[in-house]
N, C-alpha and C. Protein backbone atom coordinates (compact mmCIF):
# COMPACT_ATOMS: atom_id res chain seq x y z
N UNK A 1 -12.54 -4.39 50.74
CA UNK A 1 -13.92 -4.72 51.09
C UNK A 1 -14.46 -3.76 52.14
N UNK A 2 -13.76 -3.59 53.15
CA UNK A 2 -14.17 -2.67 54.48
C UNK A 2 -14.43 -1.18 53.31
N UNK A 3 -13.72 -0.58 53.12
CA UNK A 3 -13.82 0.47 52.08
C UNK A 3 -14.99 0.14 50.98
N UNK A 4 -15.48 -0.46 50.23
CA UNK A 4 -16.95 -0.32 49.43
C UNK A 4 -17.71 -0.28 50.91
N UNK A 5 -17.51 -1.19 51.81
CA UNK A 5 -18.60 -1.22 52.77
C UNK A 5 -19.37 0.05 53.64
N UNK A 6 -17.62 0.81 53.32
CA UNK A 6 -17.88 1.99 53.90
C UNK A 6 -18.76 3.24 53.34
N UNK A 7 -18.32 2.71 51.69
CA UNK A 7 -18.79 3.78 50.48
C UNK A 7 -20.28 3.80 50.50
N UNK A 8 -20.56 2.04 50.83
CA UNK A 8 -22.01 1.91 50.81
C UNK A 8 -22.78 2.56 51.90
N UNK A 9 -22.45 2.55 52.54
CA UNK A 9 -22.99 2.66 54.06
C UNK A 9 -23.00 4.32 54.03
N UNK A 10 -21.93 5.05 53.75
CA UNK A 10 -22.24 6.75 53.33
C UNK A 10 -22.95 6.89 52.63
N UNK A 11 -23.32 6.18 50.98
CA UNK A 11 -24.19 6.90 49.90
C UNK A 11 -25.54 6.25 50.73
N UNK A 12 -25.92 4.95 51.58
CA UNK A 12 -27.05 5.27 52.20
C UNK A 12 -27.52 5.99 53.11
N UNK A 13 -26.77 6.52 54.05
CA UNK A 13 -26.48 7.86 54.92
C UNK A 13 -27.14 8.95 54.30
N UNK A 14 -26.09 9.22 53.04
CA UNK A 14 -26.65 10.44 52.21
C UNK A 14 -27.84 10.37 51.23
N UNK A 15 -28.30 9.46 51.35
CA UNK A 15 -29.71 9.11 50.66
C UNK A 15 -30.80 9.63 52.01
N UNK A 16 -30.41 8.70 52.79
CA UNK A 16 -31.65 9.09 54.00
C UNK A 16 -31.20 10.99 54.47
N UNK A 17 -30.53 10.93 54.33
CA UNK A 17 -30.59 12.46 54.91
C UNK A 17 -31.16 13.15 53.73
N UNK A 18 -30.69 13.39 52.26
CA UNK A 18 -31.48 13.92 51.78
C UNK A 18 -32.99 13.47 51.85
N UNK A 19 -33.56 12.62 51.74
CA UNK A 19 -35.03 12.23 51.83
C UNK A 19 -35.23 12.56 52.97
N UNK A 20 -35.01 13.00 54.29
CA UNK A 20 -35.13 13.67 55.72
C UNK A 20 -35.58 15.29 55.38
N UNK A 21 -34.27 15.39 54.36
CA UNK A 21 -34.33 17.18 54.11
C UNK A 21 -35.78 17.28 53.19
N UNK A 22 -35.91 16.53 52.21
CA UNK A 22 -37.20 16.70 51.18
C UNK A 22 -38.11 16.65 51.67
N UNK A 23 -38.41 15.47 53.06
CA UNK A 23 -39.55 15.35 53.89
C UNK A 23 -39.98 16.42 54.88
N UNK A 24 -38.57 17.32 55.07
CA UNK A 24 -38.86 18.49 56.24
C UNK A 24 -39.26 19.32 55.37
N UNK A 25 -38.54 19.50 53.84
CA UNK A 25 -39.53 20.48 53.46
C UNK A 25 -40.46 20.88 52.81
N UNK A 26 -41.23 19.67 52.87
CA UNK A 26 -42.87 18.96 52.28
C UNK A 26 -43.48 19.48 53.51
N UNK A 27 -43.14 19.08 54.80
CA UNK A 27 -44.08 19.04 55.94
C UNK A 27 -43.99 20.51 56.52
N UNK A 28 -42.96 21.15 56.35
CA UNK A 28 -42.76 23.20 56.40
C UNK A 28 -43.89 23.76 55.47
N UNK A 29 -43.69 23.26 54.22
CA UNK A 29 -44.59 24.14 53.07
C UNK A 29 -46.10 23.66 53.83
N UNK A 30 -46.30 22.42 53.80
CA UNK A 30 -47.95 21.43 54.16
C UNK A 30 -47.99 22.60 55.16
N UNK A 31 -47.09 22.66 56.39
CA UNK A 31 -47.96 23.51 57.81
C UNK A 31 -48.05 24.85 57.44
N UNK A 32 -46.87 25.47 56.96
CA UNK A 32 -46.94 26.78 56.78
C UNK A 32 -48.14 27.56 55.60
N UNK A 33 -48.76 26.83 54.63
CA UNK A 33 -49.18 27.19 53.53
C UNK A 33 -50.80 27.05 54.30
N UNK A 34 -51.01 25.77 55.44
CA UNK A 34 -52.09 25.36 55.68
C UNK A 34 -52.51 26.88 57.17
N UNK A 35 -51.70 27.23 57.37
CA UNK A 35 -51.43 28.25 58.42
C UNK A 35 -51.81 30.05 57.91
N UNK A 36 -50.85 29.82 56.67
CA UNK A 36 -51.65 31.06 56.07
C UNK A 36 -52.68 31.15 55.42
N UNK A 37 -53.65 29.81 54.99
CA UNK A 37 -54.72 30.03 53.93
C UNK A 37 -56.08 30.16 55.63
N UNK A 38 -55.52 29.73 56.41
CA UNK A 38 -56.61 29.82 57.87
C UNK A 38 -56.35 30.98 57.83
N UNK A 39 -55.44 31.96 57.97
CA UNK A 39 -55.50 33.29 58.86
C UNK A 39 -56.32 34.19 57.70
N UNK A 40 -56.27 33.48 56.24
CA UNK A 40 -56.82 34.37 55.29
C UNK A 40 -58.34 33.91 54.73
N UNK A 41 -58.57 33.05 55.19
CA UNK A 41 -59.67 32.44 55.24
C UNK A 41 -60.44 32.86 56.58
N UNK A 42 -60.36 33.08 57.08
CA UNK A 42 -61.01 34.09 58.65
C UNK A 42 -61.30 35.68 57.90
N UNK A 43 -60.34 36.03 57.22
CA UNK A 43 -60.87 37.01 56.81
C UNK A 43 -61.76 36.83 55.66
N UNK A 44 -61.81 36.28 54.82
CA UNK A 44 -62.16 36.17 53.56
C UNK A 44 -63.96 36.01 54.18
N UNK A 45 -63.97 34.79 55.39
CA UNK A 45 -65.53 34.74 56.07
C UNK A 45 -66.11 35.99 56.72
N UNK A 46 -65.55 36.61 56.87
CA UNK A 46 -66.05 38.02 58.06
C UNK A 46 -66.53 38.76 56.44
N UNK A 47 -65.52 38.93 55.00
CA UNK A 47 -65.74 39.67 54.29
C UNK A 47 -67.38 39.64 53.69
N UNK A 48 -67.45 37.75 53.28
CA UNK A 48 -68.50 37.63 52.75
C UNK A 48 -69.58 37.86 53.38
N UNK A 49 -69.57 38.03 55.10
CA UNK A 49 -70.47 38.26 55.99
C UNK A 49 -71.02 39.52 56.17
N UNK A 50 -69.61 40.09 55.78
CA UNK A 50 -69.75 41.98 55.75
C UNK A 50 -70.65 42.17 54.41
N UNK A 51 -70.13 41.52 53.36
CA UNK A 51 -71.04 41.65 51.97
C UNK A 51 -72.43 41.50 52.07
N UNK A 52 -72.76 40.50 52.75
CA UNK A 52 -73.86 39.80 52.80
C UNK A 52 -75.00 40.84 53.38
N UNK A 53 -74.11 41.44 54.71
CA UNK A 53 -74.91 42.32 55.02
C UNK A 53 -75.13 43.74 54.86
N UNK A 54 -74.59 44.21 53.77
CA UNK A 54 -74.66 45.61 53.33
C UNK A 54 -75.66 45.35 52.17
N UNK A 55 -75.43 44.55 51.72
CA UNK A 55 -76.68 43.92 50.78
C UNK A 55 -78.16 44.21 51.01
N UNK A 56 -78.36 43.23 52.47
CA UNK A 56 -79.24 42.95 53.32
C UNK A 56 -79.85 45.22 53.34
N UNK A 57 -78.70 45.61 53.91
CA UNK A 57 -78.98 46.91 54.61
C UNK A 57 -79.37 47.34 53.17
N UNK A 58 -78.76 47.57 52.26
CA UNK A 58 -78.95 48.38 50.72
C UNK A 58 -80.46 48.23 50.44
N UNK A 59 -80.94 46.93 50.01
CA UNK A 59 -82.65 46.71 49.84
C UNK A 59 -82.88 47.35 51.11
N UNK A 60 -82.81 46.98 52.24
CA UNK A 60 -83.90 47.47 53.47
C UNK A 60 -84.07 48.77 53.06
N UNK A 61 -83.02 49.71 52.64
CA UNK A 61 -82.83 51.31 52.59
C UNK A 61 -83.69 51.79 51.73
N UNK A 62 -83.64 51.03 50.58
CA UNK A 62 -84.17 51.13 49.07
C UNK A 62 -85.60 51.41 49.71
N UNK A 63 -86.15 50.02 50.12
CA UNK A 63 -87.38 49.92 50.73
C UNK A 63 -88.43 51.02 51.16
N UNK A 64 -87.19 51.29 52.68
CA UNK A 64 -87.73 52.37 52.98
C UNK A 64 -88.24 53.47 52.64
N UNK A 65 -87.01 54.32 51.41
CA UNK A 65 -86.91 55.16 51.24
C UNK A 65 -87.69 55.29 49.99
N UNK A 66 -88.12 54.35 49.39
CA UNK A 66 -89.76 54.02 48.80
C UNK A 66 -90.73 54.44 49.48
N UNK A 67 -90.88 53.97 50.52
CA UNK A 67 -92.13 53.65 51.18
C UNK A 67 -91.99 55.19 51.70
N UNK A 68 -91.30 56.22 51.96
CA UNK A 68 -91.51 57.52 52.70
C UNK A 68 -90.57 58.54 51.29
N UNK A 69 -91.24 58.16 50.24
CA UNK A 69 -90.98 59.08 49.08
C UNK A 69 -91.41 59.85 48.62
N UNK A 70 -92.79 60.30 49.68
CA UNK A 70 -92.85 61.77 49.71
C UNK A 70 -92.65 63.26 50.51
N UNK A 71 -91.67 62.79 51.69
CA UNK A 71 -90.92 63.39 52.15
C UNK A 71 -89.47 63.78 51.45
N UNK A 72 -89.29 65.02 50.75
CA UNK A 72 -88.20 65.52 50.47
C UNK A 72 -86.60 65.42 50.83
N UNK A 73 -86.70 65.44 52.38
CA UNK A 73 -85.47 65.68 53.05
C UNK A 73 -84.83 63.97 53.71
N UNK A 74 -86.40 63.19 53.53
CA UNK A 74 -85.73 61.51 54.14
C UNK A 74 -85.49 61.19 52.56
N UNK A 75 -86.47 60.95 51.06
CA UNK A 75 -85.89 60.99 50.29
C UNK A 75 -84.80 61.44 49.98
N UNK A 76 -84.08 62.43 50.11
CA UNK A 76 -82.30 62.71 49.89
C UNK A 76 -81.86 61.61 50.77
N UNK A 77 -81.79 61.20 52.32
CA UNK A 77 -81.46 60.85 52.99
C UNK A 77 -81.05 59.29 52.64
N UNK A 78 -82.19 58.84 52.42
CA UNK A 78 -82.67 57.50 51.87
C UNK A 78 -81.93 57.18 50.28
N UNK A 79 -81.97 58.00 49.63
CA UNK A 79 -80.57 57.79 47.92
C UNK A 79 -79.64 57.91 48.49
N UNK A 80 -79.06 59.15 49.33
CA UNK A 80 -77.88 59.05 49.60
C UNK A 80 -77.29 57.55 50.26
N UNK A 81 -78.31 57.26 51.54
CA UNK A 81 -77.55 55.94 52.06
C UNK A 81 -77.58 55.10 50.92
N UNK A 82 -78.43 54.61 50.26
CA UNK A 82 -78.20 53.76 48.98
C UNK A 82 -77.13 54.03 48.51
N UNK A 83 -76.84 55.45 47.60
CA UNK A 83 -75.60 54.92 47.30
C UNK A 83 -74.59 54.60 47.81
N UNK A 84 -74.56 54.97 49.05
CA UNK A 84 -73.07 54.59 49.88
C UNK A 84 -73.28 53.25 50.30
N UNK A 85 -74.50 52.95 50.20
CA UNK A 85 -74.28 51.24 50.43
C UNK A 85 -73.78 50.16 49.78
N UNK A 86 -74.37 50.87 47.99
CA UNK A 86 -73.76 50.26 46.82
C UNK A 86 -71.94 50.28 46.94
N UNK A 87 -71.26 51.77 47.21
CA UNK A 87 -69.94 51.80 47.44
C UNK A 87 -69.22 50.89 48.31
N UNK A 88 -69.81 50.18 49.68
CA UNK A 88 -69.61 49.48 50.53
C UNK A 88 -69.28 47.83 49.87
N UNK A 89 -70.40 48.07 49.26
CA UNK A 89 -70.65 46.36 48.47
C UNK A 89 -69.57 46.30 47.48
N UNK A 90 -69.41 47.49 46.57
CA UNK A 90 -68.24 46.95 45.46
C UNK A 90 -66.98 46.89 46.00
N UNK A 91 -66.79 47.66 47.16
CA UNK A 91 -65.40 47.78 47.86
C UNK A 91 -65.26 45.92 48.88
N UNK A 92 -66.42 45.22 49.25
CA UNK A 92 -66.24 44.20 49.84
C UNK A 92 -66.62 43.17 48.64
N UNK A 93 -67.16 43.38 47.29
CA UNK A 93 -66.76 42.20 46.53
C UNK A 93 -65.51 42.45 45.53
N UNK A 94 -64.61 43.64 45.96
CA UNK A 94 -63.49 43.10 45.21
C UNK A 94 -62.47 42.63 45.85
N UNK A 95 -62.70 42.92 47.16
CA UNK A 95 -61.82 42.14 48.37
C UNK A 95 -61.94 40.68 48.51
N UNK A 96 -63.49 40.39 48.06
CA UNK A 96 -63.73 38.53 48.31
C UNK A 96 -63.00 38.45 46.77
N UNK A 97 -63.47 38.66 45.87
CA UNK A 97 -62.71 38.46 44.29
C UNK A 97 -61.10 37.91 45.04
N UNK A 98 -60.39 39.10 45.05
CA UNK A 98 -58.90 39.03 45.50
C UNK A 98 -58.93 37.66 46.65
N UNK A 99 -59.43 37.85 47.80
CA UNK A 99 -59.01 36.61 48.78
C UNK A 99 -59.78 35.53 48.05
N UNK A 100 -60.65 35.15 47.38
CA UNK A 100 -60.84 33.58 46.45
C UNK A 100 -59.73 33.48 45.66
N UNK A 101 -59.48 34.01 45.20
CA UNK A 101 -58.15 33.74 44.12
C UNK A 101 -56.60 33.38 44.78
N UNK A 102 -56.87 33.17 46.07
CA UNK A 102 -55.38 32.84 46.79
C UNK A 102 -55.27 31.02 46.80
N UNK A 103 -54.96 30.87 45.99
CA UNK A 103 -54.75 29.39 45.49
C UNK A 103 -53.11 28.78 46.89
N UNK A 104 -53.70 28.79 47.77
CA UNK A 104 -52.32 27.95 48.65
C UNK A 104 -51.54 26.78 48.41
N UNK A 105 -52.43 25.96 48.17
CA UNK A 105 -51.68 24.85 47.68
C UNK A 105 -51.68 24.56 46.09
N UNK A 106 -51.86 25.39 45.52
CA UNK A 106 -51.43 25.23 43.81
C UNK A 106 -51.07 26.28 43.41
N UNK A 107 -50.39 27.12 44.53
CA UNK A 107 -49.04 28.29 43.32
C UNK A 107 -48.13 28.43 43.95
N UNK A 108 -46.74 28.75 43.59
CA UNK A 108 -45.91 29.15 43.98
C UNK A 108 -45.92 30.10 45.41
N UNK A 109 -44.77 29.97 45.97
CA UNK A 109 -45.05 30.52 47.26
C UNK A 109 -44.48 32.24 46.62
N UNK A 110 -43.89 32.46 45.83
CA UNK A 110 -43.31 33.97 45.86
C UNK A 110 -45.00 34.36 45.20
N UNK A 111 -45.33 33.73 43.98
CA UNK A 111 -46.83 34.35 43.47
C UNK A 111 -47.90 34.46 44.63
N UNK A 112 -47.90 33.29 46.12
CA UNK A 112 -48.52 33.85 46.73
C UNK A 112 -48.31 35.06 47.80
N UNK A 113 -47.40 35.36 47.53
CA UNK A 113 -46.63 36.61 48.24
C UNK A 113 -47.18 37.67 47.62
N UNK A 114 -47.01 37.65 45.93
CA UNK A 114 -48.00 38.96 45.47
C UNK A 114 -48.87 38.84 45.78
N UNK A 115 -49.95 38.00 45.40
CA UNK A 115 -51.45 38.20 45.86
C UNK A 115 -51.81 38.47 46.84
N UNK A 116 -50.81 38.15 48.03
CA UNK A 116 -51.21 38.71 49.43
C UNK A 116 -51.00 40.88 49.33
N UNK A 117 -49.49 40.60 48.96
CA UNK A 117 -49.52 41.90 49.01
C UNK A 117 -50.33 42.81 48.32
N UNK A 118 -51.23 42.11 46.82
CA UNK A 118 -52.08 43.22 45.98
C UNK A 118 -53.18 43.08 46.64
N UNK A 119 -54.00 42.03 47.45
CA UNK A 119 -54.71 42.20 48.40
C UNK A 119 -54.72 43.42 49.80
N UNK A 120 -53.45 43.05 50.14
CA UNK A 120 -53.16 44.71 50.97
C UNK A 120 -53.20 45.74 50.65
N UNK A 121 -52.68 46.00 49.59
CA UNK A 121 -52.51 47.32 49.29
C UNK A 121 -54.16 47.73 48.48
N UNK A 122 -54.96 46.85 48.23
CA UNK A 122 -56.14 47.17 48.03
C UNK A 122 -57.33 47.39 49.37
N UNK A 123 -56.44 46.71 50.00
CA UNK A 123 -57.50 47.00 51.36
C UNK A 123 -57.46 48.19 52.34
N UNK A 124 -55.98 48.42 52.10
CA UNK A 124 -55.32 49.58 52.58
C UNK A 124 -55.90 50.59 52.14
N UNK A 125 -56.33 50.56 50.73
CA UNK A 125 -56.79 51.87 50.18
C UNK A 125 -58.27 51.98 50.36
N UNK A 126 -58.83 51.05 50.64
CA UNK A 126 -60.62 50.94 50.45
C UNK A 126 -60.50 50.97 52.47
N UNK A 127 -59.64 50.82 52.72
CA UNK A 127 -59.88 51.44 54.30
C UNK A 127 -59.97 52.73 54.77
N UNK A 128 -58.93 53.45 53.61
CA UNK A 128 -59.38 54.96 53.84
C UNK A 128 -60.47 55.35 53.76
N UNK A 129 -61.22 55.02 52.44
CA UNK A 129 -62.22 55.15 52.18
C UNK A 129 -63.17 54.96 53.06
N UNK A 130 -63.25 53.91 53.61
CA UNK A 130 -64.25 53.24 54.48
C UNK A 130 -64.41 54.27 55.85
N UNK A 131 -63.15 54.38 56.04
CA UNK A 131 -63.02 55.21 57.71
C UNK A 131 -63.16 56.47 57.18
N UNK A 132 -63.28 57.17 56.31
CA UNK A 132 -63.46 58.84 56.05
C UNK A 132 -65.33 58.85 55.84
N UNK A 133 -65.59 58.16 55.61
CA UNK A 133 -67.39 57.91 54.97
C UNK A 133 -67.88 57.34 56.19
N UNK A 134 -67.58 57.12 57.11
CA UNK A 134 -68.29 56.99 58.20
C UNK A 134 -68.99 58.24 58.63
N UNK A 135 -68.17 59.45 59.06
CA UNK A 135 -69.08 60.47 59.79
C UNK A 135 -70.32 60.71 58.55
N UNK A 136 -70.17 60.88 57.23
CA UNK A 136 -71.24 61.04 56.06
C UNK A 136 -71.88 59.92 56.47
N UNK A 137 -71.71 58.64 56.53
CA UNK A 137 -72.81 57.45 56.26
C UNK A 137 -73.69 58.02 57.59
N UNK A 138 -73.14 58.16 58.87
CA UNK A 138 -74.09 58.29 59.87
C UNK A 138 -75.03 59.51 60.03
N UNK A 139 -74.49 60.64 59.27
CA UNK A 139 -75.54 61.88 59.06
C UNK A 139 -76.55 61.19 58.22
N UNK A 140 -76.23 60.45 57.24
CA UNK A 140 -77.33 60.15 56.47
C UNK A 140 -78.49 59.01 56.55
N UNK A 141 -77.80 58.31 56.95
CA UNK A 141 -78.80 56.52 57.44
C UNK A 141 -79.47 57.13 58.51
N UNK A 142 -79.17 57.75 59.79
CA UNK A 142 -79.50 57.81 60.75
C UNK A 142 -81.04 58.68 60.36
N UNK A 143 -81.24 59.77 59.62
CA UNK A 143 -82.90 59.67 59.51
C UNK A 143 -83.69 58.77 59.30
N UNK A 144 -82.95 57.89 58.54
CA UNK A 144 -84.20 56.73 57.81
C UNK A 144 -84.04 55.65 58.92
N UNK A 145 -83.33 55.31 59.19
CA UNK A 145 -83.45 54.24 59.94
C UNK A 145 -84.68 54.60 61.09
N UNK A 146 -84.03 55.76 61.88
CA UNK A 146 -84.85 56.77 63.29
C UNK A 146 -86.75 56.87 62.86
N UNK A 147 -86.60 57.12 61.43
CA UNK A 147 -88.16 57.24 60.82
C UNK A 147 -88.63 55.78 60.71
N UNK A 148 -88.13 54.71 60.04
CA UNK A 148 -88.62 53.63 59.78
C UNK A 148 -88.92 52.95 61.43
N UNK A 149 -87.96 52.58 62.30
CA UNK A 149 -87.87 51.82 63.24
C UNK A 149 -88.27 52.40 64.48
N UNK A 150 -88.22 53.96 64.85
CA UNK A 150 -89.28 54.86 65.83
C UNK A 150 -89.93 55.89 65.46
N UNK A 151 -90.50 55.86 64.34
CA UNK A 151 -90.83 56.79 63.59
C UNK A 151 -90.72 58.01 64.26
N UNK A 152 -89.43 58.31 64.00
CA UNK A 152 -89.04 60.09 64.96
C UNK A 152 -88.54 60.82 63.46
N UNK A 153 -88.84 61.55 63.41
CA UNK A 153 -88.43 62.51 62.20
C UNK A 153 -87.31 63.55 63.08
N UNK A 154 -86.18 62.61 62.74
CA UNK A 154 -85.04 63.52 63.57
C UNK A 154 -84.89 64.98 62.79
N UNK A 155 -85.68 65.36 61.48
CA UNK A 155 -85.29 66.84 61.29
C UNK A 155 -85.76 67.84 62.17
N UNK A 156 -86.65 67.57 62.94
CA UNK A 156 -87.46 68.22 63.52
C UNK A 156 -86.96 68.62 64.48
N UNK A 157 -85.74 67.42 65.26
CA UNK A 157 -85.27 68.20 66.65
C UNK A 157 -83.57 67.72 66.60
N UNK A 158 -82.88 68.73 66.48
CA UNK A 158 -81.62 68.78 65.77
C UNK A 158 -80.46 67.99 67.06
N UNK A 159 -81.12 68.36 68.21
CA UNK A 159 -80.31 68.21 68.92
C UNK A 159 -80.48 66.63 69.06
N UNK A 160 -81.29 66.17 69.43
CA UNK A 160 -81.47 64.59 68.84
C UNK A 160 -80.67 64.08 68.21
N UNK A 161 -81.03 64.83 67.00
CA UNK A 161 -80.24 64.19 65.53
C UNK A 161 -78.59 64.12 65.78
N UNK A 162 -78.19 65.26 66.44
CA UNK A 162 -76.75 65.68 66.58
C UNK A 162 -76.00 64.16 67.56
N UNK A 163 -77.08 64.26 68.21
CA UNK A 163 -76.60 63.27 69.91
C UNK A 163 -76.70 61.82 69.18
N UNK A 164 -77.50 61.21 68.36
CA UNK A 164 -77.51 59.71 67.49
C UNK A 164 -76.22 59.75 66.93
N UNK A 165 -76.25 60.52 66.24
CA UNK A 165 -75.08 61.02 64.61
C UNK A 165 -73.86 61.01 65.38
N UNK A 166 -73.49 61.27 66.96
CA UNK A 166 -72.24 60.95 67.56
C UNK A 166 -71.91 60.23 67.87
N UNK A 167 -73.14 59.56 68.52
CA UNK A 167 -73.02 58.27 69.40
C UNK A 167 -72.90 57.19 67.92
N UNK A 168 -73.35 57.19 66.99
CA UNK A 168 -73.31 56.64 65.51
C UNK A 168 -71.96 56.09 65.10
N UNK A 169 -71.15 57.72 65.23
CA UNK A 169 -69.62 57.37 64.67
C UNK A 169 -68.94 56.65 65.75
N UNK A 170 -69.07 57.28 67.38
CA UNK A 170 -67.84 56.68 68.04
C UNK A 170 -68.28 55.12 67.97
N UNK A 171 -69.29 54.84 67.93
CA UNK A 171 -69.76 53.28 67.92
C UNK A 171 -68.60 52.79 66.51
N UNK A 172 -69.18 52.94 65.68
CA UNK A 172 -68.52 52.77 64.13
C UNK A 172 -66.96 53.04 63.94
N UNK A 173 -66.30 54.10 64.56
CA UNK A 173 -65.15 54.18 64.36
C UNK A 173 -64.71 52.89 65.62
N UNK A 174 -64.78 52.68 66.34
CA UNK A 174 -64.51 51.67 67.51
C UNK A 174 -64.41 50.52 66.94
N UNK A 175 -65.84 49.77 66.55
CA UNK A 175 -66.45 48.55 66.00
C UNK A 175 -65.14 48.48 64.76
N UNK A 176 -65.34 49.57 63.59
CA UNK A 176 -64.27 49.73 62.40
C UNK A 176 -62.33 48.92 63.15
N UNK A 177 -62.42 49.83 64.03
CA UNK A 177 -60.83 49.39 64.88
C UNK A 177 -60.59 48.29 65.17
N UNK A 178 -61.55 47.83 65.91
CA UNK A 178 -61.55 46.68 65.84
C UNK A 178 -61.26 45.69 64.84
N UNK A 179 -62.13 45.46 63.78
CA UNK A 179 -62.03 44.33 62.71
C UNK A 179 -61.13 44.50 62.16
N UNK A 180 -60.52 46.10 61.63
CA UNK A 180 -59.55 46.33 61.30
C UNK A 180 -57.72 45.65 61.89
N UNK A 181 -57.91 45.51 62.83
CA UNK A 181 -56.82 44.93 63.91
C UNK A 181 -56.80 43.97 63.36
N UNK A 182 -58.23 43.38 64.04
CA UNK A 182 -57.82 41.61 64.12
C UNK A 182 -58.10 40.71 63.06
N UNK A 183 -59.45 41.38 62.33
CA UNK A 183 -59.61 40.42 60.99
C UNK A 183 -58.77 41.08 59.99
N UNK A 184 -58.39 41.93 59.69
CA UNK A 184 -57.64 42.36 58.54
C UNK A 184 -56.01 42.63 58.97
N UNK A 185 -55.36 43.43 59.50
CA UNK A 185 -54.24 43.56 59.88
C UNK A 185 -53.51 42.35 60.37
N UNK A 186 -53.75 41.72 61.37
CA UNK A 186 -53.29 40.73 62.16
C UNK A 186 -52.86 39.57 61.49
N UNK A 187 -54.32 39.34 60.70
CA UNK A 187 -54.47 37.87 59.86
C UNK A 187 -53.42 38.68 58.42
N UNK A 188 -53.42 39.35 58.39
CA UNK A 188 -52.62 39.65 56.97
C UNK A 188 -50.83 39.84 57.19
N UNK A 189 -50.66 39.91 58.63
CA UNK A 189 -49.44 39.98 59.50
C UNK A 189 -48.59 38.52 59.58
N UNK A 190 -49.83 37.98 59.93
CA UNK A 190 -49.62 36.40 60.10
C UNK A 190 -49.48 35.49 59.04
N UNK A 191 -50.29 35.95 57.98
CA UNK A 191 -50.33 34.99 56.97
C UNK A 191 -49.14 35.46 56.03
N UNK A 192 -48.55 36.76 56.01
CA UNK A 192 -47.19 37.28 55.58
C UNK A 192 -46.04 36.76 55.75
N UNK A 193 -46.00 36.00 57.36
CA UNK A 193 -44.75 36.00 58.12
C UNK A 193 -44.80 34.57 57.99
N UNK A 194 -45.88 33.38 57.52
CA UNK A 194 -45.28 32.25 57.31
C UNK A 194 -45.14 31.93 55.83
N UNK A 195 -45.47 33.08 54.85
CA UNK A 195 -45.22 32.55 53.73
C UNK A 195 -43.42 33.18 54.00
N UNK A 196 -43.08 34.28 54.56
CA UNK A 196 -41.82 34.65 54.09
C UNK A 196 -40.55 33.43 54.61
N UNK A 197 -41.54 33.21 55.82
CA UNK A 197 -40.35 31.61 56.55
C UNK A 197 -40.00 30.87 55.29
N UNK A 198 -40.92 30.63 54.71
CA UNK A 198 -41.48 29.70 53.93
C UNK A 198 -40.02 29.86 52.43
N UNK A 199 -40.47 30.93 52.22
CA UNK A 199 -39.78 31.49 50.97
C UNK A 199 -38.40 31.76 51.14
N UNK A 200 -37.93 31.76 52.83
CA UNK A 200 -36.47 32.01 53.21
C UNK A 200 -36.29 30.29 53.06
N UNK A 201 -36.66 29.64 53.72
CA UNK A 201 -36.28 28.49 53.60
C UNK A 201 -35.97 28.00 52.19
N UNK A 202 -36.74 27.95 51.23
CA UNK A 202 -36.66 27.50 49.99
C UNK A 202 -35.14 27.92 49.46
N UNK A 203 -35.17 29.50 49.64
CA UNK A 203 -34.05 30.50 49.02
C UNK A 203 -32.61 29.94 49.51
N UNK A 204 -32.40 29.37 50.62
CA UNK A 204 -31.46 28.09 51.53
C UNK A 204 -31.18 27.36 50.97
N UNK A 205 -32.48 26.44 50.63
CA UNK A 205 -32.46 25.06 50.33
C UNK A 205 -31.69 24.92 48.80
């Protein structure tokens, strides 16, 4: 009798401990999954914000560069920023595409491991991009904007033009460093390192 009592008393032991272990690792995946869809969801808001407003800037440009389309040299000025605005926009709606599609709590944690990483390595590459087209974007916006908003026709006095067009980039490459760090790098650092907890644990379990 002492012996079943004992048998019993272990297989309920080993019942509650496994249901301990299943419950720790319900409440690991719940924090950790809820941990990385925030750090990627911070970015995913800055993106649509960034979208939103290159948009915003693209018509204003269009606008402008309507409205002073018979000047030769702001016309170039004025297409050119257009198109680089259009380039801006497809490079930040295929980044929101990619971060909507990160399903946290309905996929696998290794599938969300790719999507993070094909998200990186796409951002990685549209960052080059982004940071080499800065010194071009600011030679070029910077007439139209300078004409529309103080009506200064920076062709006229070079040295002007030269002294905006610097002060333009170091602003932009700075501002760029920034977001780059903390909304993209950091959050993509972070949201990496609790799916991999995540995925070591499982690989254990």
């Amino acid at each position: 009798m002492e012996l079943d009592d004992f048998k019993a008393a272990w297989l309920q032991h080993d019942k509650k401990l496994d249901e301990s272990l299943r419950l720790n690792e319900s409440l690991l995946k719940k924090i950790n999954l809820g941990r990385s869809k925030k750090e990627m969801d911070t970015t995913l808001t800055y993106e649509w914000c960034n979208c939103v407003g290159c948009i915003f800037l693209f018509a204003y440009i269009l606008y402008v560069t309507i409205k002073h389309s018979n000047d030769g040299l702001f016309l170039s000025s004025g297409l050119a920023s257009a198109f680089l605005g259009g380039i801006y926009i497809y490079f930040s709606v295929v980044k929101i595409k990619l971060l909507s599609h990160l399903e946290f709590y309905h996929s696998p944690v290794i599938e969300l491991q790719k999507a993070v990483q094909l998200f990186k390595t796409k951002y990685l590459k549209f960052k080059k991009y982004e940071i080499g087209l800065i010194p071009f974007s600011a030679v070029i916006i910077v007439p139209v904007l300078a004409k529309e908003l103080r009506n200064i026709d920076v062709f006229n006095d070079v040295l002007m033009y030269a002294g905006v067009v610097v002060i333009a980039i170091v602003f932009s490459y700075s501002a760029s460093a920034w977001v780059y760090r903390y909304l993209y790098d950091m959050k993509l650092k972070n949201a990496s390192a609790f799916l991999d907890e995540l995925r070591l644990y499982e690989k254990e379990g």
